[in-house]
PDB file of N, CA and C in Angstrom:
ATOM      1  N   UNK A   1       7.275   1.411   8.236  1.00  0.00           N
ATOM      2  CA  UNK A   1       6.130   2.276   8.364  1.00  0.00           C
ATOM      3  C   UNK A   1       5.118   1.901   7.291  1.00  0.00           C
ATOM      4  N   UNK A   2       3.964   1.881   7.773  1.00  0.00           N
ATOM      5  CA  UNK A   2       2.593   1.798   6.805  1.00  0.00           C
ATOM      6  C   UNK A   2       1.889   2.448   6.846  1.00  0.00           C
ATOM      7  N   UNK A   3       1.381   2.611   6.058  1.00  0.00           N
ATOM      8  CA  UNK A   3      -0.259   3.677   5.617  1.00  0.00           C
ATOM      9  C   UNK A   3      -1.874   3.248   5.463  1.00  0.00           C
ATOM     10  N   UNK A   4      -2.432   3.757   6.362  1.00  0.00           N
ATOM     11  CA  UNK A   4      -3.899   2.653   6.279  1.00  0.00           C
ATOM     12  C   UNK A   4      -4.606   4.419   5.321  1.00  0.00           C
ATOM     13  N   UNK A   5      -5.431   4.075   4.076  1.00  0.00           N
ATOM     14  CA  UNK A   5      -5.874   5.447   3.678  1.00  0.00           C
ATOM     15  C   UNK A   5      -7.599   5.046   3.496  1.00  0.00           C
ATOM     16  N   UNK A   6      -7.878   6.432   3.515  1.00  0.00           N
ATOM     17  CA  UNK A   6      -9.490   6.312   3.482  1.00  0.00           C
ATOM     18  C   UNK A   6      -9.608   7.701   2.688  1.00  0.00           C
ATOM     19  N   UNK A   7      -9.603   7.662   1.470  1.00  0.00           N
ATOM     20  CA  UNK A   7      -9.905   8.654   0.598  1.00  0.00           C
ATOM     21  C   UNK A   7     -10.736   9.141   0.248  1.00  0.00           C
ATOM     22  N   UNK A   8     -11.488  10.487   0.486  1.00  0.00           N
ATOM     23  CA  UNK A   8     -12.245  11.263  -0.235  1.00  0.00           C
ATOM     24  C   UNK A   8     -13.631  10.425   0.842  1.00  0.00           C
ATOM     25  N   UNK A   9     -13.380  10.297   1.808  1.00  0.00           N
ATOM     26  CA  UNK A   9     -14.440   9.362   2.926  1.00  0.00           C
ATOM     27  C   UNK A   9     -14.834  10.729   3.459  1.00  0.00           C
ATOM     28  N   UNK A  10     -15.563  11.870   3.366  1.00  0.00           N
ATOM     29  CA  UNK A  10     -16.233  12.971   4.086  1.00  0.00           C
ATOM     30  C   UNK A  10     -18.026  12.793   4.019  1.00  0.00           C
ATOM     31  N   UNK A  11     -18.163  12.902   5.164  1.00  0.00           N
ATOM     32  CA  UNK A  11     -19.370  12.347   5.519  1.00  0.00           C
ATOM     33  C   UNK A  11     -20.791  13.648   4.995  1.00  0.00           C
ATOM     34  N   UNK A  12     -20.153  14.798   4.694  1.00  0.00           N
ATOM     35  CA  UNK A  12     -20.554  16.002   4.168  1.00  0.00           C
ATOM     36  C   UNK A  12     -21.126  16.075   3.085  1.00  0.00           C
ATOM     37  N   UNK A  13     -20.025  15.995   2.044  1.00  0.00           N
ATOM     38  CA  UNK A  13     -20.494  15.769   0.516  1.00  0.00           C
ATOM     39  C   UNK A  13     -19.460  17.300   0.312  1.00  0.00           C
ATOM     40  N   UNK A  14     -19.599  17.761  -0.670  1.00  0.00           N
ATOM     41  CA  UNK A  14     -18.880  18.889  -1.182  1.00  0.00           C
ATOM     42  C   UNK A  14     -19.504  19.895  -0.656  1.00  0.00           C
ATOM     43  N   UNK A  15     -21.170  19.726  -0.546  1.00  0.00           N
ATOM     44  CA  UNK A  15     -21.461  20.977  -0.053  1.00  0.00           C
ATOM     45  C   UNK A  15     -22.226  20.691   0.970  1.00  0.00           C
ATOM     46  N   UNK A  16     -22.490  21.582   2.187  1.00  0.00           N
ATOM     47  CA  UNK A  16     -23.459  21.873   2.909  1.00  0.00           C
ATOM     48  C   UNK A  16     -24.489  22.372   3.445  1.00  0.00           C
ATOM     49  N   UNK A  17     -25.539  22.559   3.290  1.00  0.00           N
ATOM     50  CA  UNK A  17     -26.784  23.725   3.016  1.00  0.00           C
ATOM     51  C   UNK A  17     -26.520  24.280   4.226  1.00  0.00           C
ATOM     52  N   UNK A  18     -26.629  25.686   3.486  1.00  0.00           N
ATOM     53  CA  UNK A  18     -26.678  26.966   4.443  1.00  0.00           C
ATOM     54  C   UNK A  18     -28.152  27.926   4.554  1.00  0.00           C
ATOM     55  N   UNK A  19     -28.289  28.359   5.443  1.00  0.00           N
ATOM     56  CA  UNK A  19     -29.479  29.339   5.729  1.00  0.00           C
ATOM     57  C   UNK A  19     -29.546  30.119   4.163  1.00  0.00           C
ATOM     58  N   UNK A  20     -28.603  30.612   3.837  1.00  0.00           N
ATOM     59  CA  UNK A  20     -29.231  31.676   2.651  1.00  0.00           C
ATOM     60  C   UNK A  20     -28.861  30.749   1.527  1.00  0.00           C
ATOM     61  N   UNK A  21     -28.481  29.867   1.606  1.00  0.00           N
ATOM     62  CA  UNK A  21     -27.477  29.101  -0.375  1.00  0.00           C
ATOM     63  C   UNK A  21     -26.667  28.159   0.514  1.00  0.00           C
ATOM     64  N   UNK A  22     -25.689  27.917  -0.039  1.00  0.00           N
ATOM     65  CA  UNK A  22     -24.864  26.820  -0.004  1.00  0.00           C
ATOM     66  C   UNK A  22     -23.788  27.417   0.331  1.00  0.00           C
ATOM     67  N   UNK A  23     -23.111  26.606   1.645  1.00  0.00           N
ATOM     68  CA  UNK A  23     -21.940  26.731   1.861  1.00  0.00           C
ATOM     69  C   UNK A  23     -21.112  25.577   1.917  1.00  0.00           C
ATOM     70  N   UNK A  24     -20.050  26.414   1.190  1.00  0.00           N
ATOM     71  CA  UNK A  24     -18.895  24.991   0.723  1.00  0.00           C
ATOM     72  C   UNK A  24     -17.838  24.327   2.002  1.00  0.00           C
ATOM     73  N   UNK A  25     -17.672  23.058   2.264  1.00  0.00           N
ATOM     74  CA  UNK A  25     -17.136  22.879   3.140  1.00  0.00           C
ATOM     75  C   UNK A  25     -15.764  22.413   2.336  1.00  0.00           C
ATOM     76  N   UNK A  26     -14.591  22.245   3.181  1.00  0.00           N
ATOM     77  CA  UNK A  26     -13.777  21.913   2.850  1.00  0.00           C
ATOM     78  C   UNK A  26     -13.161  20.382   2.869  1.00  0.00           C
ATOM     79  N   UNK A  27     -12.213  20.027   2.115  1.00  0.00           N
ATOM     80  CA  UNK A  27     -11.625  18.571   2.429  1.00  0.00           C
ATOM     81  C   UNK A  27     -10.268  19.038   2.939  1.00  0.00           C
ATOM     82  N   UNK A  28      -9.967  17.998   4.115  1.00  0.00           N
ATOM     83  CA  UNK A  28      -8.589  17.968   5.049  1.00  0.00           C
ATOM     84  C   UNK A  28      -8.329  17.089   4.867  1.00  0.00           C
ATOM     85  N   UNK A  29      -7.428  16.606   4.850  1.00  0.00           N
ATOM     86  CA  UNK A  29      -6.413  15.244   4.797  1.00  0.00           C
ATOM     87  C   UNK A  29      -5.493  15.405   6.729  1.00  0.00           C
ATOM     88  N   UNK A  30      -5.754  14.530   7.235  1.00  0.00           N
ATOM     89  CA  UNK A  30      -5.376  14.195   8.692  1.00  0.00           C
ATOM     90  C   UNK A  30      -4.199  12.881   8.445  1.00  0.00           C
ATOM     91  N   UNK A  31      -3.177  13.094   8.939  1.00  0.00           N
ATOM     92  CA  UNK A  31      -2.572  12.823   8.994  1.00  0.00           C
ATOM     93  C   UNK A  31      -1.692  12.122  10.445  1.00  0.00           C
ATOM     94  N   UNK A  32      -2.365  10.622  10.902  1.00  0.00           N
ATOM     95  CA  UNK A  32      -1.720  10.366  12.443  1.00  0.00           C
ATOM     96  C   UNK A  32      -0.571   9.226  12.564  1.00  0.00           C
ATOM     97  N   UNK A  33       0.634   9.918  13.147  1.00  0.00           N
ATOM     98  CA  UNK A  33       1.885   9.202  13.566  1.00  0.00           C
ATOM     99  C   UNK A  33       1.402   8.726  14.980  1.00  0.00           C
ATOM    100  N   UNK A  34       1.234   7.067  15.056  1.00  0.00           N
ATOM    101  CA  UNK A  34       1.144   6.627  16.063  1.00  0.00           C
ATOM    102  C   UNK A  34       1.841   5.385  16.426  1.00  0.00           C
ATOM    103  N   UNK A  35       2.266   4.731  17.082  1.00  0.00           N
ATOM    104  CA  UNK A  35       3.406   3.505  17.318  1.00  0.00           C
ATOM    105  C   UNK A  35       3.712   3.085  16.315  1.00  0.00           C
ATOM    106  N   UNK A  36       4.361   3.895  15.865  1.00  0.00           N
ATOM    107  CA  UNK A  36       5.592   3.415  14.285  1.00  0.00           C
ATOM    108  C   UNK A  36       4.321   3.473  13.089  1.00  0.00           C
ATOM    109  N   UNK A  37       3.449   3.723  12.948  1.00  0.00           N
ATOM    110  CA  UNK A  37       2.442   3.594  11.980  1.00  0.00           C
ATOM    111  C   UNK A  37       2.015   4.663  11.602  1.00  0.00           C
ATOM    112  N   UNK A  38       1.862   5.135  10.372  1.00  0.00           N
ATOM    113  CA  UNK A  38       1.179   6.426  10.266  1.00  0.00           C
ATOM    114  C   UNK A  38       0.085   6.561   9.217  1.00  0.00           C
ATOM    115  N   UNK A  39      -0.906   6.982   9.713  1.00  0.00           N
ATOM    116  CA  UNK A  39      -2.523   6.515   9.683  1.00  0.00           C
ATOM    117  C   UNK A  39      -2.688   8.018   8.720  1.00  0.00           C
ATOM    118  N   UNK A  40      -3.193   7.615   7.050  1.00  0.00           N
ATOM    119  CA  UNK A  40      -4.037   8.716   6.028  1.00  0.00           C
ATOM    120  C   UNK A  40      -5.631   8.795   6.074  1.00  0.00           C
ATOM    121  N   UNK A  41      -6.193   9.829   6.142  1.00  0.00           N
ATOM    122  CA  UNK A  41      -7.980  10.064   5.681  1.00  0.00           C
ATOM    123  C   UNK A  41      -7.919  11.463   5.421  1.00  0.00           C
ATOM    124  N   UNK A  42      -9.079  11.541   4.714  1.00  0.00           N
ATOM    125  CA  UNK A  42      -9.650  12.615   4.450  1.00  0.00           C
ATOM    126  C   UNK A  42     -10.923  12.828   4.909  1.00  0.00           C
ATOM    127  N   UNK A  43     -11.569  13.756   5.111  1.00  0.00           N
ATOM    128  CA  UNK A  43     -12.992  14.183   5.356  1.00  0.00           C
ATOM    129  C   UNK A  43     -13.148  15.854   5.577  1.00  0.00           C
ATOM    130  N   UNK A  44     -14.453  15.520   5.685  1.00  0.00           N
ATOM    131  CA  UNK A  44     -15.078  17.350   4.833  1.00  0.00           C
ATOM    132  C   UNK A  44     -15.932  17.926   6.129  1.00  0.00           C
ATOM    133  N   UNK A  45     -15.132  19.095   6.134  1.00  0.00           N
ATOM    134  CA  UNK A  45     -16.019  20.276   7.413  1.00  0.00           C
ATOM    135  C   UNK A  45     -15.576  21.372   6.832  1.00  0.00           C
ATOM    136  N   UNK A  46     -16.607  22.463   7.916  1.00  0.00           N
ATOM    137  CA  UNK A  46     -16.513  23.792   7.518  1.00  0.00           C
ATOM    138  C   UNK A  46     -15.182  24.478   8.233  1.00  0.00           C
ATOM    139  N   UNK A  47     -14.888  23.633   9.138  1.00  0.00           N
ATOM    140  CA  UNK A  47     -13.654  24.406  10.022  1.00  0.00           C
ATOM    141  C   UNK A  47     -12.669  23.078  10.249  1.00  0.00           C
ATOM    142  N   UNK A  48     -11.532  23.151  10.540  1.00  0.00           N
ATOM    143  CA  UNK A  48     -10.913  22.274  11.059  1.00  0.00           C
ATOM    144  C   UNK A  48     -11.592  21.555  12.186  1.00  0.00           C
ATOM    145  N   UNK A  49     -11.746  22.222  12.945  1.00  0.00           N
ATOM    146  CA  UNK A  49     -12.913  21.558  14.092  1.00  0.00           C
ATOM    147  C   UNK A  49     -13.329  20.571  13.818  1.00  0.00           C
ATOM    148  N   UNK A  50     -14.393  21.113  13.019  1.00  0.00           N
ATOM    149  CA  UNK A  50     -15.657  20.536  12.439  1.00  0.00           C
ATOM    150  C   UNK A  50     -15.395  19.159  11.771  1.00  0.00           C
ATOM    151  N   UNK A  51     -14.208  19.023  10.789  1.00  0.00           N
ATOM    152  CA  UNK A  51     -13.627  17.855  10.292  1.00  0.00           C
ATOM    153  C   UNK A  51     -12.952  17.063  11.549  1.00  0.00           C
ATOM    154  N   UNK A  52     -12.160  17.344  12.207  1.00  0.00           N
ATOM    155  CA  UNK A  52     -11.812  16.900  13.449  1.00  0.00           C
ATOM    156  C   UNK A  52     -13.119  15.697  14.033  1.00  0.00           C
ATOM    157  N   UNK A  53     -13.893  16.259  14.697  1.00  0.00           N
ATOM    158  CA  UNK A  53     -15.058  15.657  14.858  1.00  0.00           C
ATOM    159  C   UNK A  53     -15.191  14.669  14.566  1.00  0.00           C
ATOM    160  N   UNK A  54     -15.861  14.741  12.839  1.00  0.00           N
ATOM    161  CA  UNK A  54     -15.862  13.499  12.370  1.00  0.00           C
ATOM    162  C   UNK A  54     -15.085  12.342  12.104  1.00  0.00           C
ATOM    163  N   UNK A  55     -13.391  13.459  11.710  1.00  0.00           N
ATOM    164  CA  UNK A  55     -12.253  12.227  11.682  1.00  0.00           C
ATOM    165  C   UNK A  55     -12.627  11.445  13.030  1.00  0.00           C
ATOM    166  N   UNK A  56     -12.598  11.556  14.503  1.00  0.00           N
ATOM    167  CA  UNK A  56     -12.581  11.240  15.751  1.00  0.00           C
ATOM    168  C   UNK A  56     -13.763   9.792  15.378  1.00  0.00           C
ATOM    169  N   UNK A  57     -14.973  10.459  15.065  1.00  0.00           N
ATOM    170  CA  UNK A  57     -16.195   9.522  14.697  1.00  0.00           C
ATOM    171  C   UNK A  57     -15.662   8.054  13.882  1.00  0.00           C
ATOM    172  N   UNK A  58     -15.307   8.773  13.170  1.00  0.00           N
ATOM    173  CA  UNK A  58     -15.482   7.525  11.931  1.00  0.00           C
ATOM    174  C   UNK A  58     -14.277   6.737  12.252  1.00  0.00           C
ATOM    175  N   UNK A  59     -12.742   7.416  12.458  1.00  0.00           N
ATOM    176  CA  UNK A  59     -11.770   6.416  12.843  1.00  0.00           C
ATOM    177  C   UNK A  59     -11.512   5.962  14.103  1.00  0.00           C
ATOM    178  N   UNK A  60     -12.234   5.986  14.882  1.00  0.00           N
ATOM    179  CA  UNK A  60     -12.492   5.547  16.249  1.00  0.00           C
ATOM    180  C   UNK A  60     -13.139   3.885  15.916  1.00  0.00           C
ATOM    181  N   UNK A  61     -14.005   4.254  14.941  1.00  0.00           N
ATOM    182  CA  UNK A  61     -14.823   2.593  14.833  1.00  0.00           C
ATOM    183  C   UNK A  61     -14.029   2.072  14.117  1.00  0.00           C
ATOM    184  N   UNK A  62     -13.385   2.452  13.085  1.00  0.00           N
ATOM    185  CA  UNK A  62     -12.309   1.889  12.020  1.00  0.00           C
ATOM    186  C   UNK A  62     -10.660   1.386  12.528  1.00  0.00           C
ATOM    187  N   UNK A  63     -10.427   1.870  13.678  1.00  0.00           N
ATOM    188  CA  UNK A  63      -9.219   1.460  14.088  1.00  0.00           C
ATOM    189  C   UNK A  63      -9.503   0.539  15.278  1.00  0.00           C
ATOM    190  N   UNK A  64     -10.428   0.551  16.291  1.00  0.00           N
ATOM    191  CA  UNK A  64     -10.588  -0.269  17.026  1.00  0.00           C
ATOM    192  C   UNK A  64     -10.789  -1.533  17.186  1.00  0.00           C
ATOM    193  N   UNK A  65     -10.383  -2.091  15.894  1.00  0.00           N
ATOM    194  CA  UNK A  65     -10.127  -3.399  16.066  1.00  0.00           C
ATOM    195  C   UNK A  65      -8.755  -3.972  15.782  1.00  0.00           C
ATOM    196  N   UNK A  66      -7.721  -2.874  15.638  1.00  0.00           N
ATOM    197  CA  UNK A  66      -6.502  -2.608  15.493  1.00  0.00           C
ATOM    198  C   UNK A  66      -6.042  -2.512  16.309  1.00  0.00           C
ATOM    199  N   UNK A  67      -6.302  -2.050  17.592  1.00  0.00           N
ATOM    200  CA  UNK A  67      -5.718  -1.701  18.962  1.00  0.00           C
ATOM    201  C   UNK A  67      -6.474  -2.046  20.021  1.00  0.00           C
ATOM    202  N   UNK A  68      -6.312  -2.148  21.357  1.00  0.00           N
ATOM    203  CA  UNK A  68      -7.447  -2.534  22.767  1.00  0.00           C
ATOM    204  C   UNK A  68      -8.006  -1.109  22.672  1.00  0.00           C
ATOM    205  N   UNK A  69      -9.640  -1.228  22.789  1.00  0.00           N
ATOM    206  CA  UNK A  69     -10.243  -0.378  23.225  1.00  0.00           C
ATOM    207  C   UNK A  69      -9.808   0.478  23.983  1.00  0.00           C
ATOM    208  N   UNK A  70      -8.980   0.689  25.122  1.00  0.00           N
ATOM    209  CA  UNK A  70      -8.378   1.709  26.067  1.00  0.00           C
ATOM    210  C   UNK A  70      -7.849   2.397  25.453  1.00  0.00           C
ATOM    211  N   UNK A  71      -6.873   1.461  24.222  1.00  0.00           N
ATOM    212  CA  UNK A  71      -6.359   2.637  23.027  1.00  0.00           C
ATOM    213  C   UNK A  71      -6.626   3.868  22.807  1.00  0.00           C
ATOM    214  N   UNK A  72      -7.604   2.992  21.776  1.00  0.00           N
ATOM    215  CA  UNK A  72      -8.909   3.598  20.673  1.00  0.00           C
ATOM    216  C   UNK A  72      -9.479   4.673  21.793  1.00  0.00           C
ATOM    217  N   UNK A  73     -10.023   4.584  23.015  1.00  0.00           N
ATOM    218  CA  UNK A  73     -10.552   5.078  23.543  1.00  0.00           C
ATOM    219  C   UNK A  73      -9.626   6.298  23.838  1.00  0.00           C
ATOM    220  N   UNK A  74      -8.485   6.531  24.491  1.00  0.00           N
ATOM    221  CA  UNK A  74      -8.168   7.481  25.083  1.00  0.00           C
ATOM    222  C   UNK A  74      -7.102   8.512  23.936  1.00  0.00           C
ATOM    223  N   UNK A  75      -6.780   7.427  22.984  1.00  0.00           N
ATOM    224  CA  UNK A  75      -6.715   8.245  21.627  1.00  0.00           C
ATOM    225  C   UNK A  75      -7.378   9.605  21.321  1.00  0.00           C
ATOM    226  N   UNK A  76      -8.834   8.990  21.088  1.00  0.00           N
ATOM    227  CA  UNK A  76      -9.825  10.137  20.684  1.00  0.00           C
ATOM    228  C   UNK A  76      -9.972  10.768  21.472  1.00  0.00           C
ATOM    229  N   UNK A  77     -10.171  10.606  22.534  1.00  0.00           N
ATOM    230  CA  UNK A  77     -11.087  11.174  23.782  1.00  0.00           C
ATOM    231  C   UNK A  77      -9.794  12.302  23.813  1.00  0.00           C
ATOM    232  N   UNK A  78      -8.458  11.981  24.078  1.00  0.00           N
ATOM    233  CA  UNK A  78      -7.099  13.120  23.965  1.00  0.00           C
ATOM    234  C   UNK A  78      -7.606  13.769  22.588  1.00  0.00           C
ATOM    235  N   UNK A  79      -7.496  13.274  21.503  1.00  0.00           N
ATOM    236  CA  UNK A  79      -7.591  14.165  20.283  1.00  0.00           C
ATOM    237  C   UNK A  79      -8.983  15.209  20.361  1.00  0.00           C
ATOM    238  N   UNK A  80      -9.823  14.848  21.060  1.00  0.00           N
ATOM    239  CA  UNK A  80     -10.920  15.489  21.017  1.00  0.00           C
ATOM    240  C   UNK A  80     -10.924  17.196  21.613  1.00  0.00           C
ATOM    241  N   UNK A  81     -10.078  16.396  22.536  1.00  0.00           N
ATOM    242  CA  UNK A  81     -10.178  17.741  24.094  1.00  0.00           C
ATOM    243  C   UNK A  81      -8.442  18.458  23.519  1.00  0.00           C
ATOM    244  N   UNK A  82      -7.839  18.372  22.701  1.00  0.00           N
ATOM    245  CA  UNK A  82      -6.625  19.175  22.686  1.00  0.00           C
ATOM    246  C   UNK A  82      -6.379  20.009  21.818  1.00  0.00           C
ATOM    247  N   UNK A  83      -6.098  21.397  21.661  1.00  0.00           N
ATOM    248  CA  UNK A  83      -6.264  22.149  20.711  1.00  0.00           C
ATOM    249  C   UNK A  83      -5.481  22.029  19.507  1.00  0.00           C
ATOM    250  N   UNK A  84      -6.547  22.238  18.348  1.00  0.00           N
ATOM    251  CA  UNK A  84      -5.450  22.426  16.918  1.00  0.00           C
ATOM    252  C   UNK A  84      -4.456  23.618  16.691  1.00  0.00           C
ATOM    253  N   UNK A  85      -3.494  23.598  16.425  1.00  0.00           N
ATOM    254  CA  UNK A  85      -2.304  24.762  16.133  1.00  0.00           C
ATOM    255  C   UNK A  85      -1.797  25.174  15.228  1.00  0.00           C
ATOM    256  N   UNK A  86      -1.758  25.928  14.732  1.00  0.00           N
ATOM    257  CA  UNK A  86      -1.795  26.614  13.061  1.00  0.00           C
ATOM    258  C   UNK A  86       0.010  26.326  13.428  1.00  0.00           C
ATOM    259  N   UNK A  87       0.634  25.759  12.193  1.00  0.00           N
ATOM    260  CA  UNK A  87       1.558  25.991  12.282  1.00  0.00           C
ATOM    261  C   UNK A  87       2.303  26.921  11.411  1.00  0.00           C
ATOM    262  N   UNK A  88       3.702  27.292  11.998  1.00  0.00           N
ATOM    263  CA  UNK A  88       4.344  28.465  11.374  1.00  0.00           C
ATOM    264  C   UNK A  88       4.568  28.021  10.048  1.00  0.00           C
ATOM    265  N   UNK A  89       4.628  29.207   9.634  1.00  0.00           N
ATOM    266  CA  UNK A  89       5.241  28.981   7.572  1.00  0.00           C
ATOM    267  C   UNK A  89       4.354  27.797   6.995  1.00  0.00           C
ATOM    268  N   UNK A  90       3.232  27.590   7.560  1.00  0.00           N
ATOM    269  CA  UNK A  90       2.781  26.668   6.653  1.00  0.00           C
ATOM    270  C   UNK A  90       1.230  27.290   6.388  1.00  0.00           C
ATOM    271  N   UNK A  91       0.300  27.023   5.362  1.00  0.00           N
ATOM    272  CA  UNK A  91      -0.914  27.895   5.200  1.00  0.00           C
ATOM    273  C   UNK A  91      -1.705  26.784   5.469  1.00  0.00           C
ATOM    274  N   UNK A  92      -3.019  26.606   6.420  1.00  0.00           N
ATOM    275  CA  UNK A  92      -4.169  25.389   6.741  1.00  0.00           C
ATOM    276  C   UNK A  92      -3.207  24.766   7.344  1.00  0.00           C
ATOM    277  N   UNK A  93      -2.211  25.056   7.763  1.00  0.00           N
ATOM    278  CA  UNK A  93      -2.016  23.173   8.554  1.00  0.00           C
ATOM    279  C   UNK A  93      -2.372  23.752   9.847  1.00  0.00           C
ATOM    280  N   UNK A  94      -2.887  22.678  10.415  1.00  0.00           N
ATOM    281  CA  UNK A  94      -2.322  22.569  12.037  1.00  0.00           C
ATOM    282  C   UNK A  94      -1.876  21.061  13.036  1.00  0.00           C
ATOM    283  N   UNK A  95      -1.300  21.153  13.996  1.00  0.00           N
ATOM    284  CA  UNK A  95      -0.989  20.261  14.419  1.00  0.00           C
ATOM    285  C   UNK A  95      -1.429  20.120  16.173  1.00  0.00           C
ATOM    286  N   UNK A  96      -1.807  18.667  16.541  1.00  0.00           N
ATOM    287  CA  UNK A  96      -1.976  18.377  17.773  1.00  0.00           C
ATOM    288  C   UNK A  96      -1.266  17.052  18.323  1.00  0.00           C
ATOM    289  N   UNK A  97      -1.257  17.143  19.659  1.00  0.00           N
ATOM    290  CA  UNK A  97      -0.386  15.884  20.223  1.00  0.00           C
ATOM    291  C   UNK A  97      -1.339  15.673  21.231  1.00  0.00           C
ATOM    292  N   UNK A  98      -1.274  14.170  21.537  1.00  0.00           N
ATOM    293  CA  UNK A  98      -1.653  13.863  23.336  1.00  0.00           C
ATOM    294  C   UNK A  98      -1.463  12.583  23.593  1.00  0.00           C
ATOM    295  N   UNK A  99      -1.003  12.459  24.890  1.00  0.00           N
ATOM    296  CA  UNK A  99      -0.455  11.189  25.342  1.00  0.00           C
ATOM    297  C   UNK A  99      -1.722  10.337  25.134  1.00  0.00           C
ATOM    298  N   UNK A 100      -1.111   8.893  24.996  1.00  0.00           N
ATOM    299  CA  UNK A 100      -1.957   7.561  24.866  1.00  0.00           C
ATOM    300  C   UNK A 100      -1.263   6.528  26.022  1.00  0.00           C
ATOM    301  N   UNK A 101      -1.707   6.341  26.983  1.00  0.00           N
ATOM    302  CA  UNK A 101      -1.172   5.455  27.738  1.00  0.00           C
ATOM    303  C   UNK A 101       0.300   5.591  28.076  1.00  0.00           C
ATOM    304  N   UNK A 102       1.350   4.785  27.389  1.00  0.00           N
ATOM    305  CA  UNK A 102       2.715   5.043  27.282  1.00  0.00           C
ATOM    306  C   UNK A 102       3.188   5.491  26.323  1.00  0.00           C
ATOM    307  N   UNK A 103       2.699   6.450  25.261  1.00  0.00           N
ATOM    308  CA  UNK A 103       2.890   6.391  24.021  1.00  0.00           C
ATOM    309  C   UNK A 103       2.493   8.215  23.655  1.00  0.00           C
ATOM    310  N   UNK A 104       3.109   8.775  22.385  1.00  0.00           N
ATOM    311  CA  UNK A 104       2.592  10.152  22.349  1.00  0.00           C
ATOM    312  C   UNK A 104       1.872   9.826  20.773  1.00  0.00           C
ATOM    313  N   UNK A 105       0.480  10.512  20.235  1.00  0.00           N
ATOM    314  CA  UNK A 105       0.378  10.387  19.098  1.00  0.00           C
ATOM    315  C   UNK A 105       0.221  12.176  18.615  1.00  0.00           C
ATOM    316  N   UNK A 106       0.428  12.022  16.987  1.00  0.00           N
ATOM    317  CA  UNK A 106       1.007  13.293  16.498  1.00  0.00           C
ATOM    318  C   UNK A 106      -0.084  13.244  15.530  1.00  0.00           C
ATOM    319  N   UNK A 107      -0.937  14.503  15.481  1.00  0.00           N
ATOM    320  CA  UNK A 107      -1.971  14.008  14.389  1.00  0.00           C
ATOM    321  C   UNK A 107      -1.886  15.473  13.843  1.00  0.00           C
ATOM    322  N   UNK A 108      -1.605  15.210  12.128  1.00  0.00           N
ATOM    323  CA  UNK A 108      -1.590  16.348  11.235  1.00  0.00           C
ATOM    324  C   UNK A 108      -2.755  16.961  10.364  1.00  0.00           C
ATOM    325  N   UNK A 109      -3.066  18.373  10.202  1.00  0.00           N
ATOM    326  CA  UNK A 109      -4.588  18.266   9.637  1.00  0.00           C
ATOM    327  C   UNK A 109      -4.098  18.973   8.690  1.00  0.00           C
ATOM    328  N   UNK A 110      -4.529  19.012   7.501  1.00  0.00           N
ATOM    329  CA  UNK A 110      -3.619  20.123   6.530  1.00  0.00           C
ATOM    330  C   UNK A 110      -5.586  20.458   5.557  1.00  0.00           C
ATOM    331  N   UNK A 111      -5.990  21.674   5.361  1.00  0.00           N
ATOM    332  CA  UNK A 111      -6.945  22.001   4.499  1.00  0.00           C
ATOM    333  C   UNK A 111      -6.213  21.372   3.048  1.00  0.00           C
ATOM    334  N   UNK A 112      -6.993  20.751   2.164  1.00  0.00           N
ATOM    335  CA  UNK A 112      -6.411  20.263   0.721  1.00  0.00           C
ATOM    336  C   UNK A 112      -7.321  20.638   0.068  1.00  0.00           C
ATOM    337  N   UNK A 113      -6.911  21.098  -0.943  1.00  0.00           N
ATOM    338  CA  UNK A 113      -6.909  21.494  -2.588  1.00  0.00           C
ATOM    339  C   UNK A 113      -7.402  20.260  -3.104  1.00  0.00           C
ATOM    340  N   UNK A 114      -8.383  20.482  -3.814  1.00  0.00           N
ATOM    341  CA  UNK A 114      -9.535  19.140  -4.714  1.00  0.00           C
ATOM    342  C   UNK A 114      -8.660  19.764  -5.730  1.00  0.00           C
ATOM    343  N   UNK A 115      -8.823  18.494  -6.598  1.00  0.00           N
ATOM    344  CA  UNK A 115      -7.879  19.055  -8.381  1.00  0.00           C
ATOM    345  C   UNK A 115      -9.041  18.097  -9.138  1.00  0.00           C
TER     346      UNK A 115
END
């Protein structure tokens, strides 16, 4: 198993201007188990969603030369459309799955703590 990481890569910045002041967005660390490989980033939204999104954006162009486009393609396009799931006993995480061709990928989102 290997780790491809993209650290502290949020396309946001720490903060995001809000109508009245500043609202703080958060950093997630995503976490994807996919054919024996399991893929690290981080990036910054106001909701899981919202980070979602961009993870989809940015590692869509970054992995596609790693895999055939049909991949890459139906990867995201599944991660896009499938809901995130708070999981039990755990606080910010959630988790999603969706088939890739012949293959299932497991992608972890956990809210993280800046130190």
């Amino acid at each position: 198993m290997w780790v491809l990481g993209r650290w502290g890569a949020g396309a946001l910045g720490r903060w995001g201007a809000g109508a009245l002041g500043k609202t703080m967005s958060s950093l997630f660390t995503f976490i994807l188990e996919f054919r024996g490989g399991t893929y690290v980033s981080q990036y910054r939204g106001r909701s899981p969603r919202q980070a979602l999104r961009t993870w989809g954006k940015q590692e869509h162009e970054r992995l596609i030369g790693q895999w055939r486009p049909q991949v890459t393609d139906a990867l995201f396009a599944g991660m896009a459309s499938e809901t995130l799931v708070a999981m039990d006993g755990a606080i910010e995480t959630y988790v999603t799955s969706t088939p890739v061709i012949d293959d299932l990928a497991w992608l972890y989102v956990i809210r993280t703590q800046e130190i």
